[in-house]
C-alpha atoms as a PDB file:
ATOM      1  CA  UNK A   1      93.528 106.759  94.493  1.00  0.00           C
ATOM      2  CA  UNK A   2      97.111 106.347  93.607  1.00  0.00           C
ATOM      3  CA  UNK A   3      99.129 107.180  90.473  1.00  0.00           C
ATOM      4  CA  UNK A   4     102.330 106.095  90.603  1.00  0.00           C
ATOM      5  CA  UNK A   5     103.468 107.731  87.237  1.00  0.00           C
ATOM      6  CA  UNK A   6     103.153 111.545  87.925  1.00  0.00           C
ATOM      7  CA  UNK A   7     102.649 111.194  91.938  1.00  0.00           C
ATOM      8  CA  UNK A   8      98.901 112.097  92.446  1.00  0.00           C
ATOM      9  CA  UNK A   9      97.207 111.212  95.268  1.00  0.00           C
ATOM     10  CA  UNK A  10      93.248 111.855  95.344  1.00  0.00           C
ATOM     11  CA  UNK A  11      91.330 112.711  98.642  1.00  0.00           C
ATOM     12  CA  UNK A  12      88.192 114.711  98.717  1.00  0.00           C
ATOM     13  CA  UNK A  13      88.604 117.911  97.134  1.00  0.00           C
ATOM     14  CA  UNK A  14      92.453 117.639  97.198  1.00  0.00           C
ATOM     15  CA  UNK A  15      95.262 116.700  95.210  1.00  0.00           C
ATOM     16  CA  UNK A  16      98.667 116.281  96.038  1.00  0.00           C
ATOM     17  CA  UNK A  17     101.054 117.240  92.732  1.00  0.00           C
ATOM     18  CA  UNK A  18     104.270 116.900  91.457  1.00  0.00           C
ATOM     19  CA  UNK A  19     105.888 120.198  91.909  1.00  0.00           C
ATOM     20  CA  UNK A  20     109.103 119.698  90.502  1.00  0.00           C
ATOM     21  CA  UNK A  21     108.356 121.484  86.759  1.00  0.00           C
ATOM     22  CA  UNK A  22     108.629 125.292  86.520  1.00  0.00           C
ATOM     23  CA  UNK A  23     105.411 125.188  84.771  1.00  0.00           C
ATOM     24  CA  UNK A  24     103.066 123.684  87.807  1.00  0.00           C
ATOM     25  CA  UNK A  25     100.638 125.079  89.702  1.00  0.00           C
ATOM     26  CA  UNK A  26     102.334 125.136  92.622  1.00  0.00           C
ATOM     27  CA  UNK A  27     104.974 127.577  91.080  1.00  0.00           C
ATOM     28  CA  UNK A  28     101.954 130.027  91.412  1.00  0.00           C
ATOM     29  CA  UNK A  29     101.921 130.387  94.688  1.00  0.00           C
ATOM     30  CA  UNK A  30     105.925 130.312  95.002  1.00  0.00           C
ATOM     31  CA  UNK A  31     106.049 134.371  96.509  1.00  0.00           C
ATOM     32  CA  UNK A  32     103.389 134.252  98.188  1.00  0.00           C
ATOM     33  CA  UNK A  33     103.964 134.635 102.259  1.00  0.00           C
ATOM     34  CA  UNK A  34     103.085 131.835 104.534  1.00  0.00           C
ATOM     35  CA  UNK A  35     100.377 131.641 106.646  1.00  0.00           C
ATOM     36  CA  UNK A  36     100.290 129.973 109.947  1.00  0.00           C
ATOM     37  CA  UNK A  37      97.538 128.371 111.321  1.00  0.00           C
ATOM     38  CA  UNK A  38      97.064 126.809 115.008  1.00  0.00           C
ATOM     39  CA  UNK A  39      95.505 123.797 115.952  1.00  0.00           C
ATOM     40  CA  UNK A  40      91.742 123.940 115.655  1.00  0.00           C
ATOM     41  CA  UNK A  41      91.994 127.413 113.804  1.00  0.00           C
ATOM     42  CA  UNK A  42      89.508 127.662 110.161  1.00  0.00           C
ATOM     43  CA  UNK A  43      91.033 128.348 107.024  1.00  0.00           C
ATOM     44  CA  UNK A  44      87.733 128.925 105.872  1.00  0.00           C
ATOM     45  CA  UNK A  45      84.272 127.911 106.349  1.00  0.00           C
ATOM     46  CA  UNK A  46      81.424 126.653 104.682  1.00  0.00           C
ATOM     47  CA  UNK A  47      79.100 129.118 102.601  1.00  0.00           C
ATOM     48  CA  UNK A  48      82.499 131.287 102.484  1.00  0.00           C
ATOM     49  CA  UNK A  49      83.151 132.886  99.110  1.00  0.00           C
ATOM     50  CA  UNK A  50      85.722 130.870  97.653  1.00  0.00           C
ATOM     51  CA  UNK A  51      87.508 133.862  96.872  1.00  0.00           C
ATOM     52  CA  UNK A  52      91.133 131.816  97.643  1.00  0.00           C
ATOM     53  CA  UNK A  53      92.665 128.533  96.498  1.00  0.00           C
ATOM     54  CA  UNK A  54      95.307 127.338  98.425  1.00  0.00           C
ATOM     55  CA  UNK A  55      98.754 125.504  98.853  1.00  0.00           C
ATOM     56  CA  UNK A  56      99.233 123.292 102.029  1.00  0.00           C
ATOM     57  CA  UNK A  57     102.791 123.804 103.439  1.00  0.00           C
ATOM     58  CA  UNK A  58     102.869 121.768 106.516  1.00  0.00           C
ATOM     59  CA  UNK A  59     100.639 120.119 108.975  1.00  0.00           C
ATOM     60  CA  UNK A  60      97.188 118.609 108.351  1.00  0.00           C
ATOM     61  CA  UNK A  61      94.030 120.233 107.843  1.00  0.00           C
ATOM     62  CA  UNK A  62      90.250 118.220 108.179  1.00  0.00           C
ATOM     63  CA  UNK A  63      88.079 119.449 105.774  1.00  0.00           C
ATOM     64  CA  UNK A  64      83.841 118.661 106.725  1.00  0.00           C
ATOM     65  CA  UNK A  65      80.061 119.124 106.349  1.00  0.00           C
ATOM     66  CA  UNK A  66      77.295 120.062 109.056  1.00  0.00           C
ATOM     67  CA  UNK A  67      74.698 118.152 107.595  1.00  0.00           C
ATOM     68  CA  UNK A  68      71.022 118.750 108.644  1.00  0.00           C
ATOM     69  CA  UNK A  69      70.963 117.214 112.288  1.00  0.00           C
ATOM     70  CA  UNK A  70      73.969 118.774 112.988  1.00  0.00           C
ATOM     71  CA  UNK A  71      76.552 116.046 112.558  1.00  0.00           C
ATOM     72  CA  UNK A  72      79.984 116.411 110.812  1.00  0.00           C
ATOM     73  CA  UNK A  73      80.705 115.115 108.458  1.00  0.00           C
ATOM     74  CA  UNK A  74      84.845 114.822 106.978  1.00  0.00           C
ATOM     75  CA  UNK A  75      85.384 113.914 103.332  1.00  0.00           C
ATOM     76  CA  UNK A  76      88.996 114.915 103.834  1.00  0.00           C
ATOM     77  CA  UNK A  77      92.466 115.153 105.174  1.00  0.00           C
ATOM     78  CA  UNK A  78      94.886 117.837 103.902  1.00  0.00           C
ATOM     79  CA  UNK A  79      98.475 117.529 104.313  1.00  0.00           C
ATOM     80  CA  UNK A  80     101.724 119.294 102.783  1.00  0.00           C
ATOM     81  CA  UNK A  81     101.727 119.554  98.995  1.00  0.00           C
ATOM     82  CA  UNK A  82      97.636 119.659  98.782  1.00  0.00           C
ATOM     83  CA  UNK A  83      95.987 122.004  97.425  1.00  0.00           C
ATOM     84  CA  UNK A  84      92.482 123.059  97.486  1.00  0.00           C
ATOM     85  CA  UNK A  85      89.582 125.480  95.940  1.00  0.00           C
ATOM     86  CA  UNK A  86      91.278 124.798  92.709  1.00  0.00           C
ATOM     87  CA  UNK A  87      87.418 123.647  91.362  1.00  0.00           C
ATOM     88  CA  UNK A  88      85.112 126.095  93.265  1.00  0.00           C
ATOM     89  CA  UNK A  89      84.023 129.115  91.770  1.00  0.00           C
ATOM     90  CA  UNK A  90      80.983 130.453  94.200  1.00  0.00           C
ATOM     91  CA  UNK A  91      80.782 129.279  97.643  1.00  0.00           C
ATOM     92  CA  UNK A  92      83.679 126.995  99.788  1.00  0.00           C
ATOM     93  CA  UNK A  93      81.298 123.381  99.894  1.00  0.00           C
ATOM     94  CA  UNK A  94      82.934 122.552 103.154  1.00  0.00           C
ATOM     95  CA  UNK A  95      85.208 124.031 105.950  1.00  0.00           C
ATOM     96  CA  UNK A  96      88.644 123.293 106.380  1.00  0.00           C
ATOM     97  CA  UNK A  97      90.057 123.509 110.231  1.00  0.00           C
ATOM     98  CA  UNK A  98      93.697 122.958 111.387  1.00  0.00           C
ATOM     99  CA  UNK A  99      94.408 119.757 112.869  1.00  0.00           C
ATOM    100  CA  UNK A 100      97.726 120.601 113.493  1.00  0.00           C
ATOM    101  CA  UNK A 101     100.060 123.772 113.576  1.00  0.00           C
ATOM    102  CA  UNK A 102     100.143 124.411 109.905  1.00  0.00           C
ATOM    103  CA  UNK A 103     101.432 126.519 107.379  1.00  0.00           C
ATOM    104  CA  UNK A 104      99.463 127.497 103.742  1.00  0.00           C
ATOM    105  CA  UNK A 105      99.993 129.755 101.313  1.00  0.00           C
ATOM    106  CA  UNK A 106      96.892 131.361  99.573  1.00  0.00           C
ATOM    107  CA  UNK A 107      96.547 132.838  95.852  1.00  0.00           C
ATOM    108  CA  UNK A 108      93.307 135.108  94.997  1.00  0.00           C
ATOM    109  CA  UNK A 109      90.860 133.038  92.727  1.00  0.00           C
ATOM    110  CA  UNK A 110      91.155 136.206  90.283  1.00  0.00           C
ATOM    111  CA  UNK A 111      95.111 135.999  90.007  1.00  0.00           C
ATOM    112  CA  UNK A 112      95.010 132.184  89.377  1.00  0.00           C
ATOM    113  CA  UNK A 113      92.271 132.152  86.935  1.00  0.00           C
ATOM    114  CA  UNK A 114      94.076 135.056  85.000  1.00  0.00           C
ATOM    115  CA  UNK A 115      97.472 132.608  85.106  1.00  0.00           C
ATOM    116  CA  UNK A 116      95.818 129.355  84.032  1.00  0.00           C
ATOM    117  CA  UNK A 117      93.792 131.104  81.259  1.00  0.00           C
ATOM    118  CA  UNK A 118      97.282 132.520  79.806  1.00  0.00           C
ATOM    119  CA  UNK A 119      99.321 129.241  80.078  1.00  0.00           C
ATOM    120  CA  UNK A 120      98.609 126.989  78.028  1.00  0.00           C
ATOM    121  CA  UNK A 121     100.642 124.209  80.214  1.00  0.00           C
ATOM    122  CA  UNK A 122      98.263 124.633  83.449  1.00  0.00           C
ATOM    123  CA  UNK A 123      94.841 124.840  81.858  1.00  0.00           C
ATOM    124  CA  UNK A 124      95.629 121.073  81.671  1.00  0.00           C
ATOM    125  CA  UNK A 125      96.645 120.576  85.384  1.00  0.00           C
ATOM    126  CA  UNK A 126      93.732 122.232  86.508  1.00  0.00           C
ATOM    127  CA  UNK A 127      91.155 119.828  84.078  1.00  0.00           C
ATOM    128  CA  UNK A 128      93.359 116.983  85.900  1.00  0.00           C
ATOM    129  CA  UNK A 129      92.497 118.575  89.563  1.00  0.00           C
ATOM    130  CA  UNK A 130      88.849 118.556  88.406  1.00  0.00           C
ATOM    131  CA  UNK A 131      88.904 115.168  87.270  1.00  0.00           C
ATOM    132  CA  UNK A 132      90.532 113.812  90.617  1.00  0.00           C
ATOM    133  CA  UNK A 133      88.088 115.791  92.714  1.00  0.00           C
ATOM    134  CA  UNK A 134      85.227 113.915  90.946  1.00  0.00           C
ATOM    135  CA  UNK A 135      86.630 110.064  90.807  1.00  0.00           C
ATOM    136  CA  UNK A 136      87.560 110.852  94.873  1.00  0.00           C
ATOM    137  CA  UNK A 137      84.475 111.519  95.615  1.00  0.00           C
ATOM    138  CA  UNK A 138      83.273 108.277  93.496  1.00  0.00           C
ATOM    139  CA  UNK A 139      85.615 106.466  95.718  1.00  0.00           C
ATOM    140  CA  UNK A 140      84.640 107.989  98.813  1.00  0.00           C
ATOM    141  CA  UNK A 141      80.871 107.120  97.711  1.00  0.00           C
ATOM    142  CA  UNK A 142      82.192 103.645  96.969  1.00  0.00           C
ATOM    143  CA  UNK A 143      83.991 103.303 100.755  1.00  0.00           C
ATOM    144  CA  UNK A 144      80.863 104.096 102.553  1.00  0.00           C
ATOM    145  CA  UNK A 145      78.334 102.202 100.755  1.00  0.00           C
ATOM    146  CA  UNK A 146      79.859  99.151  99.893  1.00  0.00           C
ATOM    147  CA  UNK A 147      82.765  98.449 102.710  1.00  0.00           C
ATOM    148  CA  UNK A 148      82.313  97.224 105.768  1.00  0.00           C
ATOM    149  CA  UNK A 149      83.880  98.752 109.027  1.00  0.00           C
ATOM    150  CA  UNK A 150      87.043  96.710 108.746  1.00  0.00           C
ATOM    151  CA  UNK A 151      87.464  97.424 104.781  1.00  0.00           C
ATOM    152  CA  UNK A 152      86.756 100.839 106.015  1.00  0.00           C
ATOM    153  CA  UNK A 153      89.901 101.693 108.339  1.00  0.00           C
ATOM    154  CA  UNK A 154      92.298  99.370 106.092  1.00  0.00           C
ATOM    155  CA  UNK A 155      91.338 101.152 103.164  1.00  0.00           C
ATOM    156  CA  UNK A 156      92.093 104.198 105.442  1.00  0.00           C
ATOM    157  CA  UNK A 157      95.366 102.874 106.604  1.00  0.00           C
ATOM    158  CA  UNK A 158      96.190 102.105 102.967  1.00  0.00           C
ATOM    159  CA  UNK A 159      95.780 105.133 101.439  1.00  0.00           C
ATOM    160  CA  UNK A 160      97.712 106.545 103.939  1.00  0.00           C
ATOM    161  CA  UNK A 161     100.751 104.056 103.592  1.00  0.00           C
ATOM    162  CA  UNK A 162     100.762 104.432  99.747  1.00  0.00           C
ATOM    163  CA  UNK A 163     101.447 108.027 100.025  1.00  0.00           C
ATOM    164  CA  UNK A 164     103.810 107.720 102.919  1.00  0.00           C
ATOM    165  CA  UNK A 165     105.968 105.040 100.897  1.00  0.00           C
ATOM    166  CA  UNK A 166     105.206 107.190  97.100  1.00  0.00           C
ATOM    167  CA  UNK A 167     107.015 110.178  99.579  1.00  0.00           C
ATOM    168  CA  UNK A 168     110.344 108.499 100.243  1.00  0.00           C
ATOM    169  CA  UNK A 169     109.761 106.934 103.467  1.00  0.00           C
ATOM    170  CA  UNK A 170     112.178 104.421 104.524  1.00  0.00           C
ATOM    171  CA  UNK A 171     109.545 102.763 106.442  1.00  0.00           C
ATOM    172  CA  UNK A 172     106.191 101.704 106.536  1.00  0.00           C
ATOM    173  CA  UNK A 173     104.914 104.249 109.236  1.00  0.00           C
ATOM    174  CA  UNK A 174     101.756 105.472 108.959  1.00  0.00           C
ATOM    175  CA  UNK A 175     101.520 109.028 110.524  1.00  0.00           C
ATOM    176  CA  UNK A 176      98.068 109.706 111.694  1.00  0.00           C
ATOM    177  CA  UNK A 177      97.611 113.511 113.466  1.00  0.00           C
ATOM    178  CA  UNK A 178      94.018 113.352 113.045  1.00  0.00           C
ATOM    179  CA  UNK A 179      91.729 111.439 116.194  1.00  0.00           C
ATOM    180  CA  UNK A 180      90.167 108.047 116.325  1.00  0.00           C
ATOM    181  CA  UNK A 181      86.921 110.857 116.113  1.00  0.00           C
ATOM    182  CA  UNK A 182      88.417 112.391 113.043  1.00  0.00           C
ATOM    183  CA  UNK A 183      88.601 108.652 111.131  1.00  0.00           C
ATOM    184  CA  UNK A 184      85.010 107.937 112.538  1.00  0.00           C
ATOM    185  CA  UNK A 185      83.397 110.736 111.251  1.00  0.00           C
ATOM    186  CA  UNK A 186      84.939 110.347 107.641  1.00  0.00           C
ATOM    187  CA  UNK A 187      84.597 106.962 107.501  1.00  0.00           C
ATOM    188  CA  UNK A 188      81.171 107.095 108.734  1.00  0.00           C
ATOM    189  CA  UNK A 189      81.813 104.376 111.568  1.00  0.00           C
ATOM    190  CA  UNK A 190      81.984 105.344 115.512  1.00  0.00           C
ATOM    191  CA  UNK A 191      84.979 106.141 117.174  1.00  0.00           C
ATOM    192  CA  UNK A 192      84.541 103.039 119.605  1.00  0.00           C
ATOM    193  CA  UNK A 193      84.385 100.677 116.375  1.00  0.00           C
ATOM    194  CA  UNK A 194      87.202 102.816 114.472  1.00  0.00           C
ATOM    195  CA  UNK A 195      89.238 101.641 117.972  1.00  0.00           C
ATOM    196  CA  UNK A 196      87.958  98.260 118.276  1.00  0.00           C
ATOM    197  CA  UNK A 197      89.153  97.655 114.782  1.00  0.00           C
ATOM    198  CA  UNK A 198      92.718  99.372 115.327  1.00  0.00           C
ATOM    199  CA  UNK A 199      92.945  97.047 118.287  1.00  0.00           C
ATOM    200  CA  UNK A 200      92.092  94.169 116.220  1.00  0.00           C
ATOM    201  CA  UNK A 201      94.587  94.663 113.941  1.00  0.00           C
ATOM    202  CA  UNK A 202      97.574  95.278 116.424  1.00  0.00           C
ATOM    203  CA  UNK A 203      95.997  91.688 117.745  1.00  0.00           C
ATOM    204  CA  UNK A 204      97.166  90.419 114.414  1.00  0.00           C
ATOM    205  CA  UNK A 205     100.208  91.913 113.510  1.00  0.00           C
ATOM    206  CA  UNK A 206      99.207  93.359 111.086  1.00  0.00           C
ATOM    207  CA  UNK A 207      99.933  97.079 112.754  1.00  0.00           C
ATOM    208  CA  UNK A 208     101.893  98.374 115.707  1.00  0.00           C
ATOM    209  CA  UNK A 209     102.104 101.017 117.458  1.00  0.00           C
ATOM    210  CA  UNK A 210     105.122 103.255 116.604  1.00  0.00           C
ATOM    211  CA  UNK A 211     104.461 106.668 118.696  1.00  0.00           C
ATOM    212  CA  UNK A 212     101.673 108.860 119.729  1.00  0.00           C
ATOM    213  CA  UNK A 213     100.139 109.561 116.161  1.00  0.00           C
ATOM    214  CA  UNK A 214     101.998 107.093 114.154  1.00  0.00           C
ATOM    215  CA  UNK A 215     101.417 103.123 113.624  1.00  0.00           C
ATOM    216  CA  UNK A 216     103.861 100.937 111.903  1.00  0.00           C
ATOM    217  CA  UNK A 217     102.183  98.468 109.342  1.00  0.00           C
ATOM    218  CA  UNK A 218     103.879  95.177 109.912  1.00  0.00           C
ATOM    219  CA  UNK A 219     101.843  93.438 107.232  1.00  0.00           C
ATOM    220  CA  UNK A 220     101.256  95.176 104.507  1.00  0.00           C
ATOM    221  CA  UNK A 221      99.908  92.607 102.051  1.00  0.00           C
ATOM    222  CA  UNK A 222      97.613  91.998 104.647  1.00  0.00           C
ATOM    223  CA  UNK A 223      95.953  94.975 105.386  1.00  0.00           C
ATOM    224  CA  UNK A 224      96.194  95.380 101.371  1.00  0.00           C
ATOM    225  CA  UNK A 225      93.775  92.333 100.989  1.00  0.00           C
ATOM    226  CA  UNK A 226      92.158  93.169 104.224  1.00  0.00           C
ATOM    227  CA  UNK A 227      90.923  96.764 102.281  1.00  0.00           C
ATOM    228  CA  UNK A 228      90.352  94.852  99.381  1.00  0.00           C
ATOM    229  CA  UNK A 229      93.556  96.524  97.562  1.00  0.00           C
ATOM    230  CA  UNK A 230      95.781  93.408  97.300  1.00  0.00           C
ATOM    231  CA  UNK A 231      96.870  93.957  93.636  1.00  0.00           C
ATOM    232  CA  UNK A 232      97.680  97.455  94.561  1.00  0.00           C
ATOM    233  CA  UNK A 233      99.875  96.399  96.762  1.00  0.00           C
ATOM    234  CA  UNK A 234     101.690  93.412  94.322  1.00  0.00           C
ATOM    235  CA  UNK A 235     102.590  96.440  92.134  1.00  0.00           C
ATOM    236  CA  UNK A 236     104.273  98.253  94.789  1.00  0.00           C
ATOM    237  CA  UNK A 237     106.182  96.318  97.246  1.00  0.00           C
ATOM    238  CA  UNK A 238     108.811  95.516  94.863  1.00  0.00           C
ATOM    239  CA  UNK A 239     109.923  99.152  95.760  1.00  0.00           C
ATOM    240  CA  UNK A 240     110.895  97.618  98.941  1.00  0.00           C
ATOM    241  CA  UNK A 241     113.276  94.979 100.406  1.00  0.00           C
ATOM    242  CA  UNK A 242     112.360  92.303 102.710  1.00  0.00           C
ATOM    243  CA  UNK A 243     113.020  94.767 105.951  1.00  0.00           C
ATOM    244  CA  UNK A 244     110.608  97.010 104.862  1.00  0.00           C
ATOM    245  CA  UNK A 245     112.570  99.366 104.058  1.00  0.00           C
ATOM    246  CA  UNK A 246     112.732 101.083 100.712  1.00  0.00           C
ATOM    247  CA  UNK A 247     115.388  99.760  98.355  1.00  0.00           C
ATOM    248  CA  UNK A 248     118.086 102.180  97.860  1.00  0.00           C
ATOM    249  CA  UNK A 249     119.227 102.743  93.391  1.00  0.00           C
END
């Protein structure tokens, strides 16, 4: 989901913020030294103790389930200015795994409990992370039960644009690091129809390639509707001119 007002974007277990206060969350973490992880290296795994929360830097991590027959299962992409663990007090739920190089920085659960519990301005940020973790999982619920595969990879493609152009980008360029696997597997479709549907869409114009990991969206009304998210879009285009680009004040 996305809130224009304070800049929150909801993904499973993750929350982009607004760090531009002195009294956010993210000022937490401000001395603590960066870590840097390689493609395909854990942060953590499942069953871990969540003994860390932690502040994405740069790159993109996958966060995912093993269910029962041995299939994984993502309910999330981190990028820079997510953090996560903020909720977890026993065991990490899931495993997080670099997609790309990436940096984090981590705090000990102990030090940021002790900081929220003396300020009274973050005990309220962190009820907000809380609150976001549950409604994205709602939506998540929501994408895989009632969308079908088209909705699916618009809604997808969507969420990605909205945080692209809520970022500053000066075009509608949707970066994409993760594979055609990685979208399959979180939004529960194969990677043949997750490509079959891409391919679909570049049929109609409505996206274009614009690099290795990247797609322009051409038509973004369309894919709006397409996902089921055309008012979303009415509110927001106006933040852009007829280029696509976004208007300069």
């Amino acid at each position: 989901m996305f809130v224009t007002s304070n800049r929150i974007y909801k993904d499973a277990f993750a929350t982009t913020i607004d760090d531009s206060g002195p009294n956010s969350l993210r000022t937490l973490f401000a001395k603590q030294p960066a870590e840097h992880l390689a493609p395909g290296q854990a942060l953590f795994f499942e069953g871990d103790q969540a003994k860390h929360v932690f502040d994405m830097l740069e790159g993109t991590l996958r966060i995912y389930r093993i269910i029962a027959d041995g299939r994984r299962v993502i309910t999330g992409f981190l990028d820079a200015g997510d953090m996560v663990g903020v909720s977890l007090r026993g065991n990490y739920l899931y495993s997080a795994e670099a997609i790309t190089s990436a940096k984090v920085r981590r705090l000990t659960r102990k030090t940021f409990d002790a900081a929220v519990s003396d300020s009274a301005e973050l005990r309220p940020q962190v009820l907000a992370h809380v609150c976001d973790e549950m409604a994205a999982a709602q939506d998540q619920m929501v994408l895989l039960s009632s969308k079908n595969a088209e909705e699916r990879v618009c809604t997808f493609l969507q969420k990605r644009l909205k945080r692209s152009i809520a970022e500053g980008a000066m075009k509608r360029i949707v970066d994409l690091p993760m594979t055609r696997q990685d979208m399959a597997d979180y939004l529960g479709l194969t990677i043949e129809t997750v490509s079959r549907t891409i391919t679909k869409l570049a049929g109609k114009g409505i996206v274009a390639a614009a690099g290795r990991h990247s797609l322009q969206i051409t038509k973004p009304s369309a894919l709006a509707h397409l996902a089921g998210d055309g008012d979303e879009y009415e509110d927001s285009r106006r933040d852009f001119d007829g280029h696509g680009e976004r208007r300069r004040h």
